[in-house]
C-alpha atoms as a PDB file:
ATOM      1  CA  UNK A   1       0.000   0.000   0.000  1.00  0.00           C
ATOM      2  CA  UNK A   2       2.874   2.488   0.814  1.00  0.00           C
ATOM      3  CA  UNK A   3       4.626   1.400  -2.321  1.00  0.00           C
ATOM      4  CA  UNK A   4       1.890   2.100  -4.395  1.00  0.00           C
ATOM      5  CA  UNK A   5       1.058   5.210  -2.169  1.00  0.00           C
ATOM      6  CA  UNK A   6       4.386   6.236  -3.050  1.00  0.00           C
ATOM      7  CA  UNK A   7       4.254   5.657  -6.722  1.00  0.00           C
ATOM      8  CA  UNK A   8       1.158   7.620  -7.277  1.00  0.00           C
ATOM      9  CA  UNK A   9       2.269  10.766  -5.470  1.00  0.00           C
ATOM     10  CA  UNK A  10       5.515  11.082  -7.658  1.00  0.00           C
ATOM     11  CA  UNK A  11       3.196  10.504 -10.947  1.00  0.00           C
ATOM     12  CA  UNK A  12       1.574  13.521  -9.615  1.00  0.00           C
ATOM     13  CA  UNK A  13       4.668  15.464  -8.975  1.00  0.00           C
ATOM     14  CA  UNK A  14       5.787  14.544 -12.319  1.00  0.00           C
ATOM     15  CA  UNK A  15       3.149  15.246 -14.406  1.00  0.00           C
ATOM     16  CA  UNK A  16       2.521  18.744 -12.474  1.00  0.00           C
ATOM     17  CA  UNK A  17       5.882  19.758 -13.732  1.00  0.00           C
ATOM     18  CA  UNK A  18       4.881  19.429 -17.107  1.00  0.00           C
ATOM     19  CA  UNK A  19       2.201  21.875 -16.529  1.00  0.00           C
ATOM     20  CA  UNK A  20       3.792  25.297 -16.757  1.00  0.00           C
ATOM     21  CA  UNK A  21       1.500  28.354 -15.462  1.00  0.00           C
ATOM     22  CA  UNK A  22       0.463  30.996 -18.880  1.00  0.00           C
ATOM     23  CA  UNK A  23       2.754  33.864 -18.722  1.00  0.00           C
ATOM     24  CA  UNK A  24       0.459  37.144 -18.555  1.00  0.00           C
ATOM     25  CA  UNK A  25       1.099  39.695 -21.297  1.00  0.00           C
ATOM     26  CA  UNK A  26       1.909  42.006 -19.092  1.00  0.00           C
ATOM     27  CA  UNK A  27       4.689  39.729 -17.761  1.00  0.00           C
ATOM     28  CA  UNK A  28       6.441  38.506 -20.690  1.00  0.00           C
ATOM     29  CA  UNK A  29      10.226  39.040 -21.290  1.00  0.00           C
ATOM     30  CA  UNK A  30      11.668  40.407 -24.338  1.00  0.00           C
ATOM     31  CA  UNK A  31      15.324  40.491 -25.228  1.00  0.00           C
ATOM     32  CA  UNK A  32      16.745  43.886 -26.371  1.00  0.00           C
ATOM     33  CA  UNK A  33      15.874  42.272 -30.006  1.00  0.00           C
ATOM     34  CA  UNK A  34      12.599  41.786 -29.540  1.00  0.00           C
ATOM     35  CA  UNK A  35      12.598  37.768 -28.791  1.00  0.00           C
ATOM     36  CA  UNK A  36      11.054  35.811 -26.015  1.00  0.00           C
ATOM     37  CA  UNK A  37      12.767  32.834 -25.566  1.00  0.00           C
ATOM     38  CA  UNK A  38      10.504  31.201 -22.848  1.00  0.00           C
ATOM     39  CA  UNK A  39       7.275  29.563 -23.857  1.00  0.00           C
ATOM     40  CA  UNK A  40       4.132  31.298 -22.993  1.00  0.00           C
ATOM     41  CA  UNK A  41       2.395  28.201 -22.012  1.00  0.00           C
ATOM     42  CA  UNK A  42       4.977  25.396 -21.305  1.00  0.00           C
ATOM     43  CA  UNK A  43       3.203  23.408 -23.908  1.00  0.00           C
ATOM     44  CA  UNK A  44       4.062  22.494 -27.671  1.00  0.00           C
ATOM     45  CA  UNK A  45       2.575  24.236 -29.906  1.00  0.00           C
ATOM     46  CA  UNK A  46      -0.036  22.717 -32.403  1.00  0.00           C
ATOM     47  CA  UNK A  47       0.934  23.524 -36.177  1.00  0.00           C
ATOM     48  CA  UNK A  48      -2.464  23.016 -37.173  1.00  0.00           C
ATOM     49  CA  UNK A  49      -4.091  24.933 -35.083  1.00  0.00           C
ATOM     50  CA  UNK A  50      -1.276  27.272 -35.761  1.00  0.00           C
ATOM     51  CA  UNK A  51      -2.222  27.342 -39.634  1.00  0.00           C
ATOM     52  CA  UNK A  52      -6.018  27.764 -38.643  1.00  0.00           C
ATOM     53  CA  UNK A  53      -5.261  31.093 -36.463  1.00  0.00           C
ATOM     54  CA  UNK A  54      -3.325  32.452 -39.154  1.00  0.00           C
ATOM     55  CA  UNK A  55      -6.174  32.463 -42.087  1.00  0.00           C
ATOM     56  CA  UNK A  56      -9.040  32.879 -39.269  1.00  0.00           C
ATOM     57  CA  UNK A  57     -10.680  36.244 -39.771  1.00  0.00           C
ATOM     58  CA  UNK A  58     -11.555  36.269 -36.178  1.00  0.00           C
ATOM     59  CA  UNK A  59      -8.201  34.789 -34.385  1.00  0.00           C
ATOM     60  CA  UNK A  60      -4.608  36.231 -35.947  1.00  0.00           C
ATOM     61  CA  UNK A  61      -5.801  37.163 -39.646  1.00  0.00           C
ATOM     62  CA  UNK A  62      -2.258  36.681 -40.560  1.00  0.00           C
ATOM     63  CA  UNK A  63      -2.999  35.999 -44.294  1.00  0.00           C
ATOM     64  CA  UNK A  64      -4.613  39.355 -44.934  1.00  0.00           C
ATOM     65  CA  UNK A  65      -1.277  40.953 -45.438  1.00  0.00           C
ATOM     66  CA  UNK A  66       1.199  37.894 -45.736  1.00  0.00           C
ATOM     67  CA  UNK A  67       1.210  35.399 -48.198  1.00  0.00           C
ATOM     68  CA  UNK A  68       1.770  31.831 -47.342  1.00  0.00           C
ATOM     69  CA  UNK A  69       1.856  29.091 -49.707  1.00  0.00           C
ATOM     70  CA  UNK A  70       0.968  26.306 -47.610  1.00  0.00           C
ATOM     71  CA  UNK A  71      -2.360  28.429 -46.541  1.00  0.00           C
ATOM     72  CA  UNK A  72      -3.118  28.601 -50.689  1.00  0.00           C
ATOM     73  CA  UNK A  73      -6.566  27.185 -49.640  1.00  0.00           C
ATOM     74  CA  UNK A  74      -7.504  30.310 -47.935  1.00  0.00           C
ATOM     75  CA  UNK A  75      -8.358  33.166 -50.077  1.00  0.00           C
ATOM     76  CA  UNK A  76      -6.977  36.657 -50.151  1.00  0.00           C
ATOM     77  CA  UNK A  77      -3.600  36.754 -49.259  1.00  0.00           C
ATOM     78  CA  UNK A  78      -2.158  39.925 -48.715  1.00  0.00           C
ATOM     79  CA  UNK A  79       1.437  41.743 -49.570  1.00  0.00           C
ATOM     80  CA  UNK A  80       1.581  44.687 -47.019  1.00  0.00           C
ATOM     81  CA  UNK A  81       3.726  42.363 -44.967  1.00  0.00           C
ATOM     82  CA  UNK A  82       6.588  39.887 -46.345  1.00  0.00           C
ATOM     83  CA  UNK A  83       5.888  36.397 -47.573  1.00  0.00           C
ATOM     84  CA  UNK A  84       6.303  34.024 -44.900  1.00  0.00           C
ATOM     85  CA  UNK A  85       7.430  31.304 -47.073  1.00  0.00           C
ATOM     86  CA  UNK A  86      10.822  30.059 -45.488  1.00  0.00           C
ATOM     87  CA  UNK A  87      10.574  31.969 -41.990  1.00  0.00           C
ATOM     88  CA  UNK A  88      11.503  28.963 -40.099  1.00  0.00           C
ATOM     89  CA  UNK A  89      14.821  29.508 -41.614  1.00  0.00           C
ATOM     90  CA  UNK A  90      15.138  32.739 -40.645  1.00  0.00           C
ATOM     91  CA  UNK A  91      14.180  32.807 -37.724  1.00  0.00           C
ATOM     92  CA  UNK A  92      13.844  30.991 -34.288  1.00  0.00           C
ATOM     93  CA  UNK A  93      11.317  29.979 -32.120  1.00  0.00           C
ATOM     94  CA  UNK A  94      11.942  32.740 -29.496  1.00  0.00           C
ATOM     95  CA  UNK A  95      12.538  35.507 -32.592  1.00  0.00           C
ATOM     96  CA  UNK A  96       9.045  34.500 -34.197  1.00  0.00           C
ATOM     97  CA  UNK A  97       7.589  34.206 -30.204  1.00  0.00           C
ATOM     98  CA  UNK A  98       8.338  37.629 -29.976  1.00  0.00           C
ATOM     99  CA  UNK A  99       7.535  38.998 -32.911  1.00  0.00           C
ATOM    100  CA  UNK A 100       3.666  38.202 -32.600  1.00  0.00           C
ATOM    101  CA  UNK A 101       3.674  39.105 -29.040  1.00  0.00           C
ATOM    102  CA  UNK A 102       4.536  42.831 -29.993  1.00  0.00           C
ATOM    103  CA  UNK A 103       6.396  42.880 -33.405  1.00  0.00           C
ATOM    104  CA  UNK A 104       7.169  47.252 -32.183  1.00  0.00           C
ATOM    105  CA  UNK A 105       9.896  45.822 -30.449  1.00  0.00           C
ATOM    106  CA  UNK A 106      11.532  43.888 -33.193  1.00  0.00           C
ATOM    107  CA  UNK A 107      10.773  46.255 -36.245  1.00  0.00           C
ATOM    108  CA  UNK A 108      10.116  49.709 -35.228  1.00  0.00           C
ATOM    109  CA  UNK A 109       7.190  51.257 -36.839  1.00  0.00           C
ATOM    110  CA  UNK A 110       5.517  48.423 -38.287  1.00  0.00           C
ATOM    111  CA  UNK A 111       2.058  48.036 -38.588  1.00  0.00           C
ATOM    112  CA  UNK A 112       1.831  44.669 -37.384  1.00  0.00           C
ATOM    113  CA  UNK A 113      -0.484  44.160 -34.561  1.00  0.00           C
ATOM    114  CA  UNK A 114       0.825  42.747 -31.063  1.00  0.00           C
ATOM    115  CA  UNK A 115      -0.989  40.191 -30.614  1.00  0.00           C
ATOM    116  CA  UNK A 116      -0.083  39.195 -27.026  1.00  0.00           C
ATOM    117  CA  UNK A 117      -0.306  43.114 -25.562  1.00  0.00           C
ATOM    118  CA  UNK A 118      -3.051  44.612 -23.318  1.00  0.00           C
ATOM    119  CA  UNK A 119      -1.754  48.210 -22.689  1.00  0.00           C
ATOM    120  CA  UNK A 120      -0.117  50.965 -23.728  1.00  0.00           C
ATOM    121  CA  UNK A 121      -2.846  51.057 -26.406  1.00  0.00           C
ATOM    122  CA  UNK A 122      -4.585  54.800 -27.172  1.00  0.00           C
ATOM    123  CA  UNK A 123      -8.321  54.251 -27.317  1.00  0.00           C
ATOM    124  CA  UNK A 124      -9.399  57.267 -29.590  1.00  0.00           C
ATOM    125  CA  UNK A 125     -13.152  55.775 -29.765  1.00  0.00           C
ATOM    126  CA  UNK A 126     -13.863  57.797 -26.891  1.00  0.00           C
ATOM    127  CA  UNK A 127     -13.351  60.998 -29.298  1.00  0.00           C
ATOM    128  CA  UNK A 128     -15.697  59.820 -32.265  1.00  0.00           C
ATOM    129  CA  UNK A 129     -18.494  57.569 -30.314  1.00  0.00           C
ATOM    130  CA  UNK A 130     -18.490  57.980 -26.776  1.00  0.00           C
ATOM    131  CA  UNK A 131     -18.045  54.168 -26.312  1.00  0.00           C
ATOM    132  CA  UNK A 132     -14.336  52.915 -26.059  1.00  0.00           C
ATOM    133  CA  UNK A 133     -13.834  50.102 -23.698  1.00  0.00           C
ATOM    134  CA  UNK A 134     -12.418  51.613 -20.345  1.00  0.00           C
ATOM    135  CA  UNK A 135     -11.469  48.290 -18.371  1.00  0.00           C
ATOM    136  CA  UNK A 136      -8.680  46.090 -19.451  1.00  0.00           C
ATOM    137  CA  UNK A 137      -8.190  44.650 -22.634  1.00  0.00           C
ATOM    138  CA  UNK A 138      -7.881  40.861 -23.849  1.00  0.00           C
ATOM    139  CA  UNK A 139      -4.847  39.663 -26.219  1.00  0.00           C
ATOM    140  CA  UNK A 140      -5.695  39.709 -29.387  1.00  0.00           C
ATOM    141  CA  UNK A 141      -4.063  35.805 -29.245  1.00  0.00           C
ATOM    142  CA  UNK A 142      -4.098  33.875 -26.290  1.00  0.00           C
ATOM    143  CA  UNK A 143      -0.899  32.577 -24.917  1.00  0.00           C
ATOM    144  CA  UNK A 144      -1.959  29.156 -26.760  1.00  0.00           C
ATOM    145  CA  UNK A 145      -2.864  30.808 -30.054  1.00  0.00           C
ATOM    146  CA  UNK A 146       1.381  32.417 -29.942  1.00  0.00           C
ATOM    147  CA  UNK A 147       2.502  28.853 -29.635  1.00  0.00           C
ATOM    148  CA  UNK A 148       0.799  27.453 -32.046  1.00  0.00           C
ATOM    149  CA  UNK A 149       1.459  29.910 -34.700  1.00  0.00           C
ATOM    150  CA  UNK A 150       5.124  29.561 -34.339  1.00  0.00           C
ATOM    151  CA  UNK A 151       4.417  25.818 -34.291  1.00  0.00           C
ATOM    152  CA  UNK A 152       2.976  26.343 -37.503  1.00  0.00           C
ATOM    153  CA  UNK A 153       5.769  28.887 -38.545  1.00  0.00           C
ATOM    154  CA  UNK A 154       8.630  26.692 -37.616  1.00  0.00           C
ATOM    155  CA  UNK A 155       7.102  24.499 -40.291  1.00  0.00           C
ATOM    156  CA  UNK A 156       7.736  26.907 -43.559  1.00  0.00           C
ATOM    157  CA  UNK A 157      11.138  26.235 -44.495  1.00  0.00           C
ATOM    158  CA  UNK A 158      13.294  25.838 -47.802  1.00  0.00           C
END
């Protein structure tokens, strides 16, 4: 009984260490280049889903001004931003981690959204319609969503 006691406690401990907490926008840490090289969630990203976020009008949107040639199924792909064929050659994990959580602070003055910000944002609404949303703001992307467009990212190489 104390054997098995024993056994199940340490399953717990071990599989509670593979459960990292979400690290809040507001918390993550960028290197002077922009990067993030911890995870946002402690868990793998999903490609697929990754691909999904990136031509959902709803989620990330990506394809509206990048082109992708693995997303050729989705319609409408923009060229305001670069193509993204190849961009897990050029860049990491923690470089593309970054870059959607708040792409200002790899390439100043782009028009890329952050996707993993919620402040710092001006909220002219207020000026034009009297009805700009005063409490906090969501990510654009959840934690999740990050990961699993760089999953998907890490994917497009030569």
């Amino acid at each position: 009984m104390r054997l098995t006691t024993l056994s199940f406690a340490a399953a717990v401990a071990i599989s509670g260490a593979a459960f990292a907490e979400t690290v809040a926008p507001v918390d993550v840490q960028f290197d002077e280049y922009g990067a993030v090289a911890q995870s946002l969630t402690g868990v793998a990203g999903d490609p697929a889903n990754g691909a999904n976020i990136m031509k959902n009008k709803s989620k990330g949107n990506c394809i509206a001004c990048h082109a992708v040639t693995a997303l050729n199924d989705a319609p409408f792909h923009g060229e305001v931003g670069p193509m993204l064929d190849g961009v897990g050659d050029r860049w990491n994990a923690a470089e593309l981690r970054g870059i959607l959580a708040n792409a200002k602070l790899t390439y100043e003055g782009t028009i890329m959204p952050a996707y993993y910000k919620v402040d710092g944002y001006i909220r002219p609404g207020d000026a034009y319609t009297g009805k700009a949303p005063t409490g906090p703001l969501d990510p654009l992307l959840s934690a999740q969503d990050i990961e699993d467009v760089v999953a998907f990212l890490a994917t497009l190489t030569e």
